[in-house]
C-alpha atoms as a PDB file:
ATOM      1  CA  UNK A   1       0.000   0.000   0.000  1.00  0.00           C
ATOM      2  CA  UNK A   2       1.079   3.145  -1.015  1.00  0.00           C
ATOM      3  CA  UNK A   3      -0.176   5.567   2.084  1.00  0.00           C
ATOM      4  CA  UNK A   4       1.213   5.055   5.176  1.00  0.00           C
ATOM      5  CA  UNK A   5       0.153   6.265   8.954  1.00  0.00           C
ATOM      6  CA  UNK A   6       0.738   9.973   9.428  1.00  0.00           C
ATOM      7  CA  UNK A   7       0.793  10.925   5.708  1.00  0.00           C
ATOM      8  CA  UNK A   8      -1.642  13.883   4.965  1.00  0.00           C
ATOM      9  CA  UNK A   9      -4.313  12.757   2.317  1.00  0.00           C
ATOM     10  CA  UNK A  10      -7.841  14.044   0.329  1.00  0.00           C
ATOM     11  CA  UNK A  11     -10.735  12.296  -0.423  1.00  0.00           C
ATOM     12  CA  UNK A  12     -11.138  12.113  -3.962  1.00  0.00           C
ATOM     13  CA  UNK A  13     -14.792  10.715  -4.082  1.00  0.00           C
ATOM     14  CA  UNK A  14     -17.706   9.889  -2.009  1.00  0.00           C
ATOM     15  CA  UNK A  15     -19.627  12.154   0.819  1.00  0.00           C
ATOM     16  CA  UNK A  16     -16.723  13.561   2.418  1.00  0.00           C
ATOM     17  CA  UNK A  17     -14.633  14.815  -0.857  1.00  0.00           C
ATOM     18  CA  UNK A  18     -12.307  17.338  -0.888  1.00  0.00           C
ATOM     19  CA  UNK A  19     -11.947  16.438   3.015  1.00  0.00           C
ATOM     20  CA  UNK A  20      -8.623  16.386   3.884  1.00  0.00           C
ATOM     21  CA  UNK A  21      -7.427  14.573   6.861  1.00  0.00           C
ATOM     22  CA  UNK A  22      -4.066  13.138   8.736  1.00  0.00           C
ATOM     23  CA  UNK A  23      -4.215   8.699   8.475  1.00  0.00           C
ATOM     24  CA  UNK A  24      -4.666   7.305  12.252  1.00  0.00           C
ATOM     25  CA  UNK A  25      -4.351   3.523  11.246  1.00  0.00           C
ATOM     26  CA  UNK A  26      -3.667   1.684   8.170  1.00  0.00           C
ATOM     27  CA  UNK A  27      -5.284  -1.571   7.417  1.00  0.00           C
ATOM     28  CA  UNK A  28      -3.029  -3.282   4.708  1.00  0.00           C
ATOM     29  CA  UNK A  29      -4.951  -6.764   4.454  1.00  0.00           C
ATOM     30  CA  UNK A  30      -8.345  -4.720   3.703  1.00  0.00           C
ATOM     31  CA  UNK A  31      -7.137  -1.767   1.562  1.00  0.00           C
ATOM     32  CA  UNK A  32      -8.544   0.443   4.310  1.00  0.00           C
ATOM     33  CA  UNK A  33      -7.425   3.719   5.747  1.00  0.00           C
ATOM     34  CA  UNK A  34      -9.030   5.147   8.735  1.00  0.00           C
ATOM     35  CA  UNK A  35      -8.692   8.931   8.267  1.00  0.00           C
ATOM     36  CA  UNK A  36      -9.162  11.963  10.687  1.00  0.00           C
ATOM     37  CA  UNK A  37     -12.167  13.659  10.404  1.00  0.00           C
ATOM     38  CA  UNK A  38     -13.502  11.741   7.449  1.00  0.00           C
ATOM     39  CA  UNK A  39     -16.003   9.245   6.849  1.00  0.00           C
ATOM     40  CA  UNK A  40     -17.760   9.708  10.495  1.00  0.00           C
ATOM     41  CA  UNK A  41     -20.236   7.080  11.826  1.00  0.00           C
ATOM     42  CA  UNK A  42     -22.781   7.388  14.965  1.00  0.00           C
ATOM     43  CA  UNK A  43     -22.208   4.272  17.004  1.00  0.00           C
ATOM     44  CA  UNK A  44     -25.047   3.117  19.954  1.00  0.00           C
ATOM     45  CA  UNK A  45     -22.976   2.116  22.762  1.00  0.00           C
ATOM     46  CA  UNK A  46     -24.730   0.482  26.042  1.00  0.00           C
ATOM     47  CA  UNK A  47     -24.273   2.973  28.769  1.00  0.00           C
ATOM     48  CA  UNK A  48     -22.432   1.462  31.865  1.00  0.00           C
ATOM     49  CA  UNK A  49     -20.834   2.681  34.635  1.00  0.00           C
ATOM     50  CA  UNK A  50     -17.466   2.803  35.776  1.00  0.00           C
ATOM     51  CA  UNK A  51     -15.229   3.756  38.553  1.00  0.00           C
ATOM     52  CA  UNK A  52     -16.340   5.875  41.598  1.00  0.00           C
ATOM     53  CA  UNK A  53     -19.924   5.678  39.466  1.00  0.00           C
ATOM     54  CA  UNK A  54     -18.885   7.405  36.124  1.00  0.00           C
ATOM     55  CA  UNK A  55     -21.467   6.673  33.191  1.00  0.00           C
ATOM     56  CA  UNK A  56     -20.161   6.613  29.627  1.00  0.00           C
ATOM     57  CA  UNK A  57     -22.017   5.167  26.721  1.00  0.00           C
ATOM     58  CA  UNK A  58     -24.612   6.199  24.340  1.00  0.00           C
ATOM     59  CA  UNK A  59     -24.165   7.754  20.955  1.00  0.00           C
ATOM     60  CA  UNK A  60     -20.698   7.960  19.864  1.00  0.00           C
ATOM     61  CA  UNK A  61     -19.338   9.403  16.625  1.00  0.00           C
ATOM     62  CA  UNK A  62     -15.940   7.730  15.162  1.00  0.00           C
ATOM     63  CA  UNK A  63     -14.575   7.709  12.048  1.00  0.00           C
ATOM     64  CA  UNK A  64     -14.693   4.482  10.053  1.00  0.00           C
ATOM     65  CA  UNK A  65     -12.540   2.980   7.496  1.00  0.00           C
ATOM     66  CA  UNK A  66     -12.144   4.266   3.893  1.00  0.00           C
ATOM     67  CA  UNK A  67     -10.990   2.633   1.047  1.00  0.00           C
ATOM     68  CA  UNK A  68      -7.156   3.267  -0.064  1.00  0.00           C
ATOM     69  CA  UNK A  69      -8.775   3.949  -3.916  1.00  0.00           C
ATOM     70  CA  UNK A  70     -10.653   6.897  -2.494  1.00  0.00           C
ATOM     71  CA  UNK A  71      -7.773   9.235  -1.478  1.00  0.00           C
ATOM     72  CA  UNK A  72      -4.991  10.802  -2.589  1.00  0.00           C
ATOM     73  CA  UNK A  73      -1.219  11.623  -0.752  1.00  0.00           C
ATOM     74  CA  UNK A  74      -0.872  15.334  -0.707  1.00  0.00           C
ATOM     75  CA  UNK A  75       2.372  16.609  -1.266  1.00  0.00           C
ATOM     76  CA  UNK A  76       3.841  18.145   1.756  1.00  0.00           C
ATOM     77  CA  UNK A  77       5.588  20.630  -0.325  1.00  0.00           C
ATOM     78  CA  UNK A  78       3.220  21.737  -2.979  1.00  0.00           C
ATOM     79  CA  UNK A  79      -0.004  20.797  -0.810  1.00  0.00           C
ATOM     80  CA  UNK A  80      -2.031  19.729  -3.955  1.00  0.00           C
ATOM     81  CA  UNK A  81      -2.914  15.734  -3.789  1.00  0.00           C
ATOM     82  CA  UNK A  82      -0.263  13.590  -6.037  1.00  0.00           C
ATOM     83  CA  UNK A  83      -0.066  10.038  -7.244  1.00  0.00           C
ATOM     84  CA  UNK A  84       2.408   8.091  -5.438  1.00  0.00           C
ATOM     85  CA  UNK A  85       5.540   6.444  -7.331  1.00  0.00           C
ATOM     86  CA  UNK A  86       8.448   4.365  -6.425  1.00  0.00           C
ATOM     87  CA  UNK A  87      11.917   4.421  -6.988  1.00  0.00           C
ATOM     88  CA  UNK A  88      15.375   3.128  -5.848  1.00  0.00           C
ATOM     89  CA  UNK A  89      18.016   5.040  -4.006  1.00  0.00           C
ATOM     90  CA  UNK A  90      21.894   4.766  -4.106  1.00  0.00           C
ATOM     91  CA  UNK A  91      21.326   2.094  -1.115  1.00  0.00           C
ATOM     92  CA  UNK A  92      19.204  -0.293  -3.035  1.00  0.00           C
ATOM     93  CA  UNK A  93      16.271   1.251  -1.063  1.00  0.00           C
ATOM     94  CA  UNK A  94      13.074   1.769  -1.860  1.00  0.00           C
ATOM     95  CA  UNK A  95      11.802   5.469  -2.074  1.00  0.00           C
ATOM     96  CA  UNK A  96       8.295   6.991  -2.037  1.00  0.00           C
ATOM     97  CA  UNK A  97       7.992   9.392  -5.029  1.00  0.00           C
ATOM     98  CA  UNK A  98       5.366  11.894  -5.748  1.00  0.00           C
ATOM     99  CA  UNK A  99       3.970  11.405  -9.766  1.00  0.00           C
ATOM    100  CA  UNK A 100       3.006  15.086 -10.215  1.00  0.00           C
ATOM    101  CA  UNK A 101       6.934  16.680  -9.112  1.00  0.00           C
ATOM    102  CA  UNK A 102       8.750  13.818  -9.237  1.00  0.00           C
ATOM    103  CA  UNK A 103      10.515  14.568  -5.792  1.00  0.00           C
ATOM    104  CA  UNK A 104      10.872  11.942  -3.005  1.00  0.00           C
ATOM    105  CA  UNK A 105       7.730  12.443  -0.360  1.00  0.00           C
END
């Protein structure tokens, strides 16, 4: 995968486009991103209570999981969103590359 935790992306399509948002967690196996601020669910949790009688519970809003194909990396130095290419450094490593200015991200 391509985007990685911490990289800044936008949403390219779906409810929430032209969001843009920092990645919290990235699920490799599913092709999922979960994404700050974007794609934001209401969850019903059962109230209980806790220490020293503390309630929590109800309705919750958390972001859910996105699909990897509906974002984009943006740049960090141009700040518009970017395909993402690789390529191989003078170590043998491999090296994230952005498509649009062909600099390492």
């Amino acid at each position: 995968m391509r985007i990685k935790k911490g990289d800044t992306v936008q949403v390219i399509t779906g409810k929430d486009r032209g969001v843009r948002g920092r990645v919290i967690q990235a699920y490799p196996e599913a092709d999922k991103l979960l994404v700050e601020g974007v794609n934001r669910i209401k969850k019903h949790t059962k109230v209980s209570t806790g220490l020293r009688g503390a309630k929590s519970g109800g309705i919750v809003t958390q972001e859910a999981p996105i699909h990897v194909s509906n974002v984009m990396l943006v740049d960090p130095e141009d700040h518009l969103p970017t395909r993402v290419g690789y390529r191989r450094d003078e170590e043998g490593r491999k090296v994230r590359v952005s498509k649009r200015t062909g600099k390492d991200l």
